[in-house]
PDB file of N, CA and C in Angstrom:
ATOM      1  N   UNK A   1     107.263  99.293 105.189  1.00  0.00           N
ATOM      2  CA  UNK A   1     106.246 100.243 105.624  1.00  0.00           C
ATOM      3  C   UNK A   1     105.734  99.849 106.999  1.00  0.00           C
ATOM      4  N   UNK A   2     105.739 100.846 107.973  1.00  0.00           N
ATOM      5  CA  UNK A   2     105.207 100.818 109.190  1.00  0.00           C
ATOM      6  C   UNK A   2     103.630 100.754 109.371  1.00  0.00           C
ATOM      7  N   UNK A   3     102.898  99.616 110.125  1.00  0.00           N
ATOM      8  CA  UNK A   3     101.828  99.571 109.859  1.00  0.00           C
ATOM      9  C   UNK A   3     101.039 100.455 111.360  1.00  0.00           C
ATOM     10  N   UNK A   4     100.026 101.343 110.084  1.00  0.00           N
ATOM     11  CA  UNK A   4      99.814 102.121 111.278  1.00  0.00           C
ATOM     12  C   UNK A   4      99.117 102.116 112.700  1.00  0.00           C
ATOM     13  N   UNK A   5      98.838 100.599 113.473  1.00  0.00           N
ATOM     14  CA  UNK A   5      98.126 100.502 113.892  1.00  0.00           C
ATOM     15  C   UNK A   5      99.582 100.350 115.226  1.00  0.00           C
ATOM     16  N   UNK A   6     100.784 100.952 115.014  1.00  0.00           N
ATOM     17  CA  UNK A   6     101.951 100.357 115.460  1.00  0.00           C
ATOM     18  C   UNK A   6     102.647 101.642 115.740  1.00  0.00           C
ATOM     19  N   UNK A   7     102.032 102.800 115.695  1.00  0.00           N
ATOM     20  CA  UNK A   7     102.068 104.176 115.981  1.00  0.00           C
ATOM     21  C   UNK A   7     102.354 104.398 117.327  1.00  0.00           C
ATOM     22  N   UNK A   8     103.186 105.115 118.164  1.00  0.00           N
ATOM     23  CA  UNK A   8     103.247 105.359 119.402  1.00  0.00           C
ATOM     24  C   UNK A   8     102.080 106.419 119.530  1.00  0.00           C
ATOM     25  N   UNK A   9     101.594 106.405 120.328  1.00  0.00           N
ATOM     26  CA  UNK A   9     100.378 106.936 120.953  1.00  0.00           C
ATOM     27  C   UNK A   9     100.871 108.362 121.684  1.00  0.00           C
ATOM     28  N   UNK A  10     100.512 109.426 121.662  1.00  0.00           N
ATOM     29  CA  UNK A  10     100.598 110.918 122.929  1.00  0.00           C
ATOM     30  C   UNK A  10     100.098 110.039 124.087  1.00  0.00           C
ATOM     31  N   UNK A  11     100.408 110.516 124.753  1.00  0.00           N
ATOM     32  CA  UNK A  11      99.807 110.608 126.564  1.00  0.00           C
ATOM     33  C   UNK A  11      98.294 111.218 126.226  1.00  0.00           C
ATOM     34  N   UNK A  12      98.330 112.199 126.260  1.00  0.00           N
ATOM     35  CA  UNK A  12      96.786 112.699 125.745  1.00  0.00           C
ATOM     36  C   UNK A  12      96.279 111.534 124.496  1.00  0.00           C
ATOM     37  N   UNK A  13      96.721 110.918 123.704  1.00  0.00           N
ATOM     38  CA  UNK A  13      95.635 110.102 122.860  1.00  0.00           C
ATOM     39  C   UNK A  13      95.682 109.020 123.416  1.00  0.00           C
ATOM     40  N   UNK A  14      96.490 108.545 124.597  1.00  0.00           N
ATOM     41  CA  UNK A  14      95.998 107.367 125.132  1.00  0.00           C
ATOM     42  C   UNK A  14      94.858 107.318 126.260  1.00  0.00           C
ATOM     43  N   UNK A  15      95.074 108.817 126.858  1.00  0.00           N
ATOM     44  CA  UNK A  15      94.058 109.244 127.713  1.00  0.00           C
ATOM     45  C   UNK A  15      92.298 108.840 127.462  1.00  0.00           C
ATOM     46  N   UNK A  16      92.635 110.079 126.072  1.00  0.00           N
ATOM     47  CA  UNK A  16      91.450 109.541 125.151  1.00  0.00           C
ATOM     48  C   UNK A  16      90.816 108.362 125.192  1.00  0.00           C
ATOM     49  N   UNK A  17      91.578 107.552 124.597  1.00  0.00           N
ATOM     50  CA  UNK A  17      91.151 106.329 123.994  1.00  0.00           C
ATOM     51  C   UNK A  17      90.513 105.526 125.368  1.00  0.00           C
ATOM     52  N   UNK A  18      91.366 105.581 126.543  1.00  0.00           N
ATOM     53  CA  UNK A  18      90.973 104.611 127.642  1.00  0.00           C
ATOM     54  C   UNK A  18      89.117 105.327 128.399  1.00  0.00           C
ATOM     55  N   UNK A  19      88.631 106.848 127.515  1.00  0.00           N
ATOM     56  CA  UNK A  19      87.621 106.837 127.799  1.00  0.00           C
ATOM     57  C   UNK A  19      86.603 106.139 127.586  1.00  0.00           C
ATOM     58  N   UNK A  20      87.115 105.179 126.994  1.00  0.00           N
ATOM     59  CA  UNK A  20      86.125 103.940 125.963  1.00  0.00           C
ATOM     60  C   UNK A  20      86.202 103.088 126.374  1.00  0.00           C
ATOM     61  N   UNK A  21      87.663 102.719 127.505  1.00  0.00           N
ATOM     62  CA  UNK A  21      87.508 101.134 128.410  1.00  0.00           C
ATOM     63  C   UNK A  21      87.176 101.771 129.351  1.00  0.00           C
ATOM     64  N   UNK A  22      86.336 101.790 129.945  1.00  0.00           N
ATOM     65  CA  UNK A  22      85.989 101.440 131.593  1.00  0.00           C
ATOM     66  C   UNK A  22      87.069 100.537 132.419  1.00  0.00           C
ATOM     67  N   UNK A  23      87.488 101.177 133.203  1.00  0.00           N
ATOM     68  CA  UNK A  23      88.715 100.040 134.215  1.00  0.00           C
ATOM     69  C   UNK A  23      89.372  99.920 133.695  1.00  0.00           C
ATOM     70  N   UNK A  24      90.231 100.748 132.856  1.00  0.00           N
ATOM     71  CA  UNK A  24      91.531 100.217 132.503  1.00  0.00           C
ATOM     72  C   UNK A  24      92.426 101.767 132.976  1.00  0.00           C
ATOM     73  N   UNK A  25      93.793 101.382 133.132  1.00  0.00           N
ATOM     74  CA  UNK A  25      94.695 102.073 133.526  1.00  0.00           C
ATOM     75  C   UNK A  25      95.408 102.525 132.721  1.00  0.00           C
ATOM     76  N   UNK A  26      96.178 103.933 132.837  1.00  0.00           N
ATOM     77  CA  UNK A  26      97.566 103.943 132.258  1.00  0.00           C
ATOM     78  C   UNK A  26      98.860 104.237 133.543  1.00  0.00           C
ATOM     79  N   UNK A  27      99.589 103.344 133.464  1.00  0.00           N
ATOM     80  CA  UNK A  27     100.625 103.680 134.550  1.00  0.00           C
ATOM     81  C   UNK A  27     101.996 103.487 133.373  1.00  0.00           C
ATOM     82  N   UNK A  28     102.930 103.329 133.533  1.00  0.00           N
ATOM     83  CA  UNK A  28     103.971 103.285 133.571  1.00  0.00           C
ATOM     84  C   UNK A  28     104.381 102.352 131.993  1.00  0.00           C
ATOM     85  N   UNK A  29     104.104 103.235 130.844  1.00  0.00           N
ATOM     86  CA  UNK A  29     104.112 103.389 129.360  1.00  0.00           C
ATOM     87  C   UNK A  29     102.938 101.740 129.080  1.00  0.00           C
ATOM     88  N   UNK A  30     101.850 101.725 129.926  1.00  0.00           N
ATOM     89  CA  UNK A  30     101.168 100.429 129.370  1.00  0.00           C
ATOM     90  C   UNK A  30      99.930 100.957 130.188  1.00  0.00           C
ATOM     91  N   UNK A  31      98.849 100.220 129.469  1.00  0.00           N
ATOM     92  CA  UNK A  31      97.395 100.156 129.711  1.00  0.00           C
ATOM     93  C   UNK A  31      96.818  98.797 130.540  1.00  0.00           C
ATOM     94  N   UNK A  32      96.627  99.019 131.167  1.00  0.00           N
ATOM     95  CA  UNK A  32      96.536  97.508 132.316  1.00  0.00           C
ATOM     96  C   UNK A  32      94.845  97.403 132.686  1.00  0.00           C
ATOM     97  N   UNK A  33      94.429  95.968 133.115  1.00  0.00           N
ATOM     98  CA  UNK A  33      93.304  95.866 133.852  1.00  0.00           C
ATOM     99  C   UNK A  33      93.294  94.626 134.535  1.00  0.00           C
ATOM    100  N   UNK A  34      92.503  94.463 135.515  1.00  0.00           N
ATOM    101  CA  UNK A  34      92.266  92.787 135.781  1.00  0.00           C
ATOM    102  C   UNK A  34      91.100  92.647 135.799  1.00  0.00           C
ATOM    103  N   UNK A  35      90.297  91.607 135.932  1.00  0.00           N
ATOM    104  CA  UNK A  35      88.959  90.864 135.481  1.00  0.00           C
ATOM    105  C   UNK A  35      89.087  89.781 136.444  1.00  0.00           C
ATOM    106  N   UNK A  36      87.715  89.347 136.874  1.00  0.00           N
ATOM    107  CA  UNK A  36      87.685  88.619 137.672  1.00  0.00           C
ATOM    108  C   UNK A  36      86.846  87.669 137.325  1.00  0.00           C
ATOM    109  N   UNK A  37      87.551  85.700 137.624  1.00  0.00           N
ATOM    110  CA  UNK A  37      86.575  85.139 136.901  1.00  0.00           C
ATOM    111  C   UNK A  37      85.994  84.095 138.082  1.00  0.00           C
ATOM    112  N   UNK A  38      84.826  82.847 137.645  1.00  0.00           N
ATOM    113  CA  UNK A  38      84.585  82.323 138.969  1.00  0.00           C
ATOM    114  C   UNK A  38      85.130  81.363 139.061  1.00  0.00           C
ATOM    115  N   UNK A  39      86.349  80.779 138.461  1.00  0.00           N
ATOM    116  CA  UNK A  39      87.337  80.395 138.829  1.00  0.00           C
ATOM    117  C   UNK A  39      88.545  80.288 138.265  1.00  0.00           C
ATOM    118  N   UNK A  40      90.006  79.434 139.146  1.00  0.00           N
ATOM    119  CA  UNK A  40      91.184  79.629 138.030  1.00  0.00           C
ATOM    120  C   UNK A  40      90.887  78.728 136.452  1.00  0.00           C
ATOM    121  N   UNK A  41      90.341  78.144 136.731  1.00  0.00           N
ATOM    122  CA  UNK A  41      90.168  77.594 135.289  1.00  0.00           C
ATOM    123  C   UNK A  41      89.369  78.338 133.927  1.00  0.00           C
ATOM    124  N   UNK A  42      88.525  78.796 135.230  1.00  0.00           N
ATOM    125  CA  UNK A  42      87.595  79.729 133.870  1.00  0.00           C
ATOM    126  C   UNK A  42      88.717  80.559 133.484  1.00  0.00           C
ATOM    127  N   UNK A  43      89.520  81.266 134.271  1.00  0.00           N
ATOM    128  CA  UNK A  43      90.759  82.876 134.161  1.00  0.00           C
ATOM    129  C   UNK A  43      91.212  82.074 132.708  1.00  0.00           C
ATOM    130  N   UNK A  44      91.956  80.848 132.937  1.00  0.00           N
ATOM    131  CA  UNK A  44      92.798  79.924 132.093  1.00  0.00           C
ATOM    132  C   UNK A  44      91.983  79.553 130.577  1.00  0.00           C
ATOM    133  N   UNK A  45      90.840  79.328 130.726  1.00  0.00           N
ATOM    134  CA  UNK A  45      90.295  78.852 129.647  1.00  0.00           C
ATOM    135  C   UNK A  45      89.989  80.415 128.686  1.00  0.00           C
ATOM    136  N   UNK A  46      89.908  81.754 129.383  1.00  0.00           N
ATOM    137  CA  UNK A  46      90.017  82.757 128.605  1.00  0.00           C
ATOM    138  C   UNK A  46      90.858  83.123 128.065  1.00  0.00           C
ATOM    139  N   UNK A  47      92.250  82.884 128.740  1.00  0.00           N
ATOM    140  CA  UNK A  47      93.491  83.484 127.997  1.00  0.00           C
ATOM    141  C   UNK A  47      93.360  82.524 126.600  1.00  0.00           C
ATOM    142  N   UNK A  48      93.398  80.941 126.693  1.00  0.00           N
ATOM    143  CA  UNK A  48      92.918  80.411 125.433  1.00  0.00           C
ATOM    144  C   UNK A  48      92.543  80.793 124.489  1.00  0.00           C
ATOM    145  N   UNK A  49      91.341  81.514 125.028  1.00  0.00           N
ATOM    146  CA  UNK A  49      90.394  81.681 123.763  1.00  0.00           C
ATOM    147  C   UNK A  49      90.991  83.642 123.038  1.00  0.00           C
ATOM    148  N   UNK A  50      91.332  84.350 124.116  1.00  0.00           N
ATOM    149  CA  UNK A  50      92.462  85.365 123.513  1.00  0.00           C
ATOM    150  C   UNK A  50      93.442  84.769 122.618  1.00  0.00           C
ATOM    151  N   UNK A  51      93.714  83.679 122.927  1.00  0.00           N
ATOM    152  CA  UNK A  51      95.416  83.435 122.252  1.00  0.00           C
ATOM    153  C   UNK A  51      95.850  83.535 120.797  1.00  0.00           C
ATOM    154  N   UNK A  52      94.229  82.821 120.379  1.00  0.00           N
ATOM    155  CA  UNK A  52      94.566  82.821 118.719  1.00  0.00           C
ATOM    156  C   UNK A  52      94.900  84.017 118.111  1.00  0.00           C
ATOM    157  N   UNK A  53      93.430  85.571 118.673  1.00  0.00           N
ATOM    158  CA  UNK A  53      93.264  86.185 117.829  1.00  0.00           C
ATOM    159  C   UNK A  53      94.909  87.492 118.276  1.00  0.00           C
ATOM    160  N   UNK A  54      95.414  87.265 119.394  1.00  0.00           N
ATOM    161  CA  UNK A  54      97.018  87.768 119.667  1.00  0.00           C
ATOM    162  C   UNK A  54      98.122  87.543 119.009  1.00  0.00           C
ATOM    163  N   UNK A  55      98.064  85.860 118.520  1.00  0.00           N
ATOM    164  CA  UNK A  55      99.039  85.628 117.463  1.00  0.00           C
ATOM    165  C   UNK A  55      98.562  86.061 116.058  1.00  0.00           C
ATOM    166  N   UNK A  56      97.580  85.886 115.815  1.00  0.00           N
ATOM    167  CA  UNK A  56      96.862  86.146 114.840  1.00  0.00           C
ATOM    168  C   UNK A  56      97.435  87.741 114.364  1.00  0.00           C
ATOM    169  N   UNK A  57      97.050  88.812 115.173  1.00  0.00           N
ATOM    170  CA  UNK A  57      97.531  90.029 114.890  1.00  0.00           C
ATOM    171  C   UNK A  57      99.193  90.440 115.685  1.00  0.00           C
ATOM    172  N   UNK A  58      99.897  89.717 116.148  1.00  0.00           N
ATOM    173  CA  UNK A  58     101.237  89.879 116.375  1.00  0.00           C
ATOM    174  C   UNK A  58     101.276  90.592 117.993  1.00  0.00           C
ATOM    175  N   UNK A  59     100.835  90.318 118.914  1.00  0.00           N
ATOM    176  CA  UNK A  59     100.459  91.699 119.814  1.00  0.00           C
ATOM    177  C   UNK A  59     100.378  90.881 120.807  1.00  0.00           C
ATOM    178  N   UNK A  60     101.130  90.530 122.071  1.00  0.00           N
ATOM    179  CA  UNK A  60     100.683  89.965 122.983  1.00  0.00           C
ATOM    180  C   UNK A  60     101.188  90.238 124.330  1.00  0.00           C
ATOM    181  N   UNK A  61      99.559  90.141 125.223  1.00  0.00           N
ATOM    182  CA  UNK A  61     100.007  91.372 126.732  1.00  0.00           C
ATOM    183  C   UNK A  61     100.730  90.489 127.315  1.00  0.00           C
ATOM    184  N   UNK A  62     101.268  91.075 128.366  1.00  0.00           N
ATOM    185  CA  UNK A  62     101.786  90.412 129.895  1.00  0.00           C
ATOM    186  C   UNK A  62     100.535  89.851 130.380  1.00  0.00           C
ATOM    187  N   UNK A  63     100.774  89.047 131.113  1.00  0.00           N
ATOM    188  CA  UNK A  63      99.203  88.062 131.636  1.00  0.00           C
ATOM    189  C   UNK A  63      99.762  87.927 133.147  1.00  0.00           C
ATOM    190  N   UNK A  64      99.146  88.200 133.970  1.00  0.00           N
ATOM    191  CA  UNK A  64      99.388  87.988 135.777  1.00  0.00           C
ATOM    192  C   UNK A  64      98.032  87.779 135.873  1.00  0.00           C
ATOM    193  N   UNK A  65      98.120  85.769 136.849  1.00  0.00           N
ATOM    194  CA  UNK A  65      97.320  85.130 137.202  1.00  0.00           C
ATOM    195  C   UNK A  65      97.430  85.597 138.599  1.00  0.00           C
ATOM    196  N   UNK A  66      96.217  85.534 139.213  1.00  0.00           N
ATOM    197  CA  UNK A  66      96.513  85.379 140.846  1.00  0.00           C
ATOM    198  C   UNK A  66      95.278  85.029 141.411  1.00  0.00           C
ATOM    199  N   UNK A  67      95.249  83.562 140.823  1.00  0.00           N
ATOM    200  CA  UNK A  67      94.290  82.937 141.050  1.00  0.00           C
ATOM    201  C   UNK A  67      92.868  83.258 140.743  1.00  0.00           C
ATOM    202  N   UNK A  68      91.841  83.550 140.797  1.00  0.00           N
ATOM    203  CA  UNK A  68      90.356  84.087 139.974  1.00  0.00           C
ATOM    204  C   UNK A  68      90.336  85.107 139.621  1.00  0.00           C
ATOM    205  N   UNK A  69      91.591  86.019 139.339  1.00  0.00           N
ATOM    206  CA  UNK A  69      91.648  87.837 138.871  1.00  0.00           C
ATOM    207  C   UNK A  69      92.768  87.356 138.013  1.00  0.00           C
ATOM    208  N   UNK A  70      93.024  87.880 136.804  1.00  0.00           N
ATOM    209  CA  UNK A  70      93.779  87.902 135.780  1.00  0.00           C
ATOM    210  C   UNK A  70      94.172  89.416 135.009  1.00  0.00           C
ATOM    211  N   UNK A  71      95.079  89.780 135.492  1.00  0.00           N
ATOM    212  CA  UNK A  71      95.547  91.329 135.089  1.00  0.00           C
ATOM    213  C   UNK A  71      96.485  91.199 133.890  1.00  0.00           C
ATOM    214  N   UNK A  72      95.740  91.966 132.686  1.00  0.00           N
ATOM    215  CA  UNK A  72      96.507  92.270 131.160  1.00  0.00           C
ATOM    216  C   UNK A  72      97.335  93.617 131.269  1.00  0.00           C
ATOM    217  N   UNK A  73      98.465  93.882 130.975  1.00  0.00           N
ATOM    218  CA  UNK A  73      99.378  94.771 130.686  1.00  0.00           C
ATOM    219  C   UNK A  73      99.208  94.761 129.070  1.00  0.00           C
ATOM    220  N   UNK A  74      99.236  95.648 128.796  1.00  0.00           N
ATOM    221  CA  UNK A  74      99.584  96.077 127.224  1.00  0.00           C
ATOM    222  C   UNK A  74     100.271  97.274 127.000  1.00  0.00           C
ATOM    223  N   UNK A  75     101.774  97.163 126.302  1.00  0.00           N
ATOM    224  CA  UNK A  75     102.300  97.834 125.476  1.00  0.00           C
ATOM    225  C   UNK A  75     103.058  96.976 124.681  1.00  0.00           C
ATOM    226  N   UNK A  76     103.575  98.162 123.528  1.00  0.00           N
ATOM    227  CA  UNK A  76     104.452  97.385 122.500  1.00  0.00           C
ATOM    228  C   UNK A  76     105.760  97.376 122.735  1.00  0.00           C
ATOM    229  N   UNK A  77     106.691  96.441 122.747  1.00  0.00           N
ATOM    230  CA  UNK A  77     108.206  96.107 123.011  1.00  0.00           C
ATOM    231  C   UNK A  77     108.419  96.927 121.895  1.00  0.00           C
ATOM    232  N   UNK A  78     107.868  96.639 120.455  1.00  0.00           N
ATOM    233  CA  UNK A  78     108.721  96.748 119.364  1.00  0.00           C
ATOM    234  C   UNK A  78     108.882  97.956 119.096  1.00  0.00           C
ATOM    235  N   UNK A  79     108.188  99.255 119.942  1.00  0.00           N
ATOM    236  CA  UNK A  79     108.748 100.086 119.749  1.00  0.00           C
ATOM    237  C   UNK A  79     109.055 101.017 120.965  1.00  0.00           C
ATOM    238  N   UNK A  80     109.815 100.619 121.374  1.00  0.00           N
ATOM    239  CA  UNK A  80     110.303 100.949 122.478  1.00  0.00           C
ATOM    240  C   UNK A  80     109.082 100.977 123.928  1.00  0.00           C
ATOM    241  N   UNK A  81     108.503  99.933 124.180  1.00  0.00           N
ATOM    242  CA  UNK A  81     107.279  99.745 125.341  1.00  0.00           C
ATOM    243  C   UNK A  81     106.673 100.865 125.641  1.00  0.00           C
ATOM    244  N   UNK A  82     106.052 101.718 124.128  1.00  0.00           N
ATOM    245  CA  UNK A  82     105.209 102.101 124.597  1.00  0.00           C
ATOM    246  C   UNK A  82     103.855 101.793 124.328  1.00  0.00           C
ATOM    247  N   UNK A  83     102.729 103.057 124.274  1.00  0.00           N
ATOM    248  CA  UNK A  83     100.858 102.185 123.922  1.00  0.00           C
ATOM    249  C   UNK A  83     101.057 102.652 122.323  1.00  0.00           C
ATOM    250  N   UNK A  84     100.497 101.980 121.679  1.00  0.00           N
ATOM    251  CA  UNK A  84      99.906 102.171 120.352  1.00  0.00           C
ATOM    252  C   UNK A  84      98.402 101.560 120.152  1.00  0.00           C
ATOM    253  N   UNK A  85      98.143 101.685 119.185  1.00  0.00           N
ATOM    254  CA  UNK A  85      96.323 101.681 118.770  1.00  0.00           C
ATOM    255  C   UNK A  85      96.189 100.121 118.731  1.00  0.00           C
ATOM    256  N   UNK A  86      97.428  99.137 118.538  1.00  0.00           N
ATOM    257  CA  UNK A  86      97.153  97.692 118.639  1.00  0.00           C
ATOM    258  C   UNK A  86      96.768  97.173 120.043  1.00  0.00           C
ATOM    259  N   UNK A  87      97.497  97.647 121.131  1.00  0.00           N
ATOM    260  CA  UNK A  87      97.226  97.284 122.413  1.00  0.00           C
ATOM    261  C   UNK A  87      95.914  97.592 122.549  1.00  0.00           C
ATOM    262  N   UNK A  88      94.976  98.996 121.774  1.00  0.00           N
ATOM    263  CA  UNK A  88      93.481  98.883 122.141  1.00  0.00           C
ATOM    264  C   UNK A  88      93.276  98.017 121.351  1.00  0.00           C
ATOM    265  N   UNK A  89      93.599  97.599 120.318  1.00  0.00           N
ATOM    266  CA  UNK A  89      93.223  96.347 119.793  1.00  0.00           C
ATOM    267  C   UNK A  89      92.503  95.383 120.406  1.00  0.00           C
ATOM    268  N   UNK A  90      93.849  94.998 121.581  1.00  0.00           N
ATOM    269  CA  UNK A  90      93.586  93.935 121.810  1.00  0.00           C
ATOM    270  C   UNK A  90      93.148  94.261 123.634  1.00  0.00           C
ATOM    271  N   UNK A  91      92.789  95.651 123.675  1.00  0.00           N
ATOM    272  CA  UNK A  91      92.086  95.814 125.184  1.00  0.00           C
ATOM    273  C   UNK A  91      90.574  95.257 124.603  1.00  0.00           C
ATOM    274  N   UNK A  92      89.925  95.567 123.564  1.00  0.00           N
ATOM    275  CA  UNK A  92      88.933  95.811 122.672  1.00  0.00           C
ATOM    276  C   UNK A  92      88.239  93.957 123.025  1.00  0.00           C
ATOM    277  N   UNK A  93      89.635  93.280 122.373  1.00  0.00           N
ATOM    278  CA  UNK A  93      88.824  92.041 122.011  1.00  0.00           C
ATOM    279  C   UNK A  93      89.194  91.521 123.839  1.00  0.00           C
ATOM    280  N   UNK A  94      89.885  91.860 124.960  1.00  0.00           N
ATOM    281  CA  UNK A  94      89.441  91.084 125.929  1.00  0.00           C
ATOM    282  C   UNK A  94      88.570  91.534 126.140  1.00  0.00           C
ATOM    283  N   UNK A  95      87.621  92.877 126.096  1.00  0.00           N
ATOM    284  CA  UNK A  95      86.432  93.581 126.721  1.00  0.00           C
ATOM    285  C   UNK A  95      85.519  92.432 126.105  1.00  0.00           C
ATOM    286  N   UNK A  96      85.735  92.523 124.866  1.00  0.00           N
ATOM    287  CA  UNK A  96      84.439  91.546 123.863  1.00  0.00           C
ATOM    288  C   UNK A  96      84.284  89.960 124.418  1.00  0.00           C
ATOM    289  N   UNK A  97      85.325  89.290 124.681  1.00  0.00           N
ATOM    290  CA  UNK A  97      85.547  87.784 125.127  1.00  0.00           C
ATOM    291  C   UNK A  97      84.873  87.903 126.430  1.00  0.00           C
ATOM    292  N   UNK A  98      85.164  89.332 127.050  1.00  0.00           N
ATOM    293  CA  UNK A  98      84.444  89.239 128.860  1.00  0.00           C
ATOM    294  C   UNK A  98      83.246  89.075 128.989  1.00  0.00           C
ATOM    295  N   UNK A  99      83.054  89.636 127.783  1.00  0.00           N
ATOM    296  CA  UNK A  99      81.273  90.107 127.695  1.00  0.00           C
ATOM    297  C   UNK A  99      80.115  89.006 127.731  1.00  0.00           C
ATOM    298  N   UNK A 100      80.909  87.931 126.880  1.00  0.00           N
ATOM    299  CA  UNK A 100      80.253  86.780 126.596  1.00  0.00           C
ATOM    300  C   UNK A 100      80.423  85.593 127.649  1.00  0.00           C
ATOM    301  N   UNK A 101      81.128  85.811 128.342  1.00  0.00           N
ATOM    302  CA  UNK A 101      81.102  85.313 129.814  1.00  0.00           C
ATOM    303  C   UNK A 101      79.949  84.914 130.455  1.00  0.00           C
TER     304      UNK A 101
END
């Protein structure tokens, strides 16, 4: 059984959904953002603290460092790279980890 959180997404329901992230993109079948931290270590010590709850639910973005800005890509490989409701998943919990910054 396909779990439904693993659903390919419409163009229009991803539209949707990104009305709820602020700063995030859709380009080219993925939802992207970068964040800026006050330094490379802080960038580094966040992906950390992402890491567990990514393995945890199976789902994990592209990560581009470039030095104090850290840009997340999210889509799913497993079904053919596109967005599904897990990638807001996990747009969801970097918004939440930023917050507490």
């Amino acid at each position: 059984m396909k779990d439904k959180d693993l659903e390919i997404l419409s163009n229009n329901d991803v539209k949707e959904n990104l009305q709820n992230f602020h700063g995030w993109k859709y380009k080219n079948n993925k939802i992207s953002k970068t964040f800026e931290f006050r330094s490379f270590s802080d960038g580094v010590d966040f992906i950390v603290k992402l890491a567990p709850f990514c393995n945890k639910i199976d789902h994990h973005p592209d990560i581009h460092i470039y030095y104090k800005k850290i840009q997340f890509d999210l889509t799913r490989f497993s079904v053919g790279g596109k967005v599904t409701e897990r990638d807001f998943r996990v747009a969801k919990k970097i918004e939440d980890l930023y917050k507490l910054l």
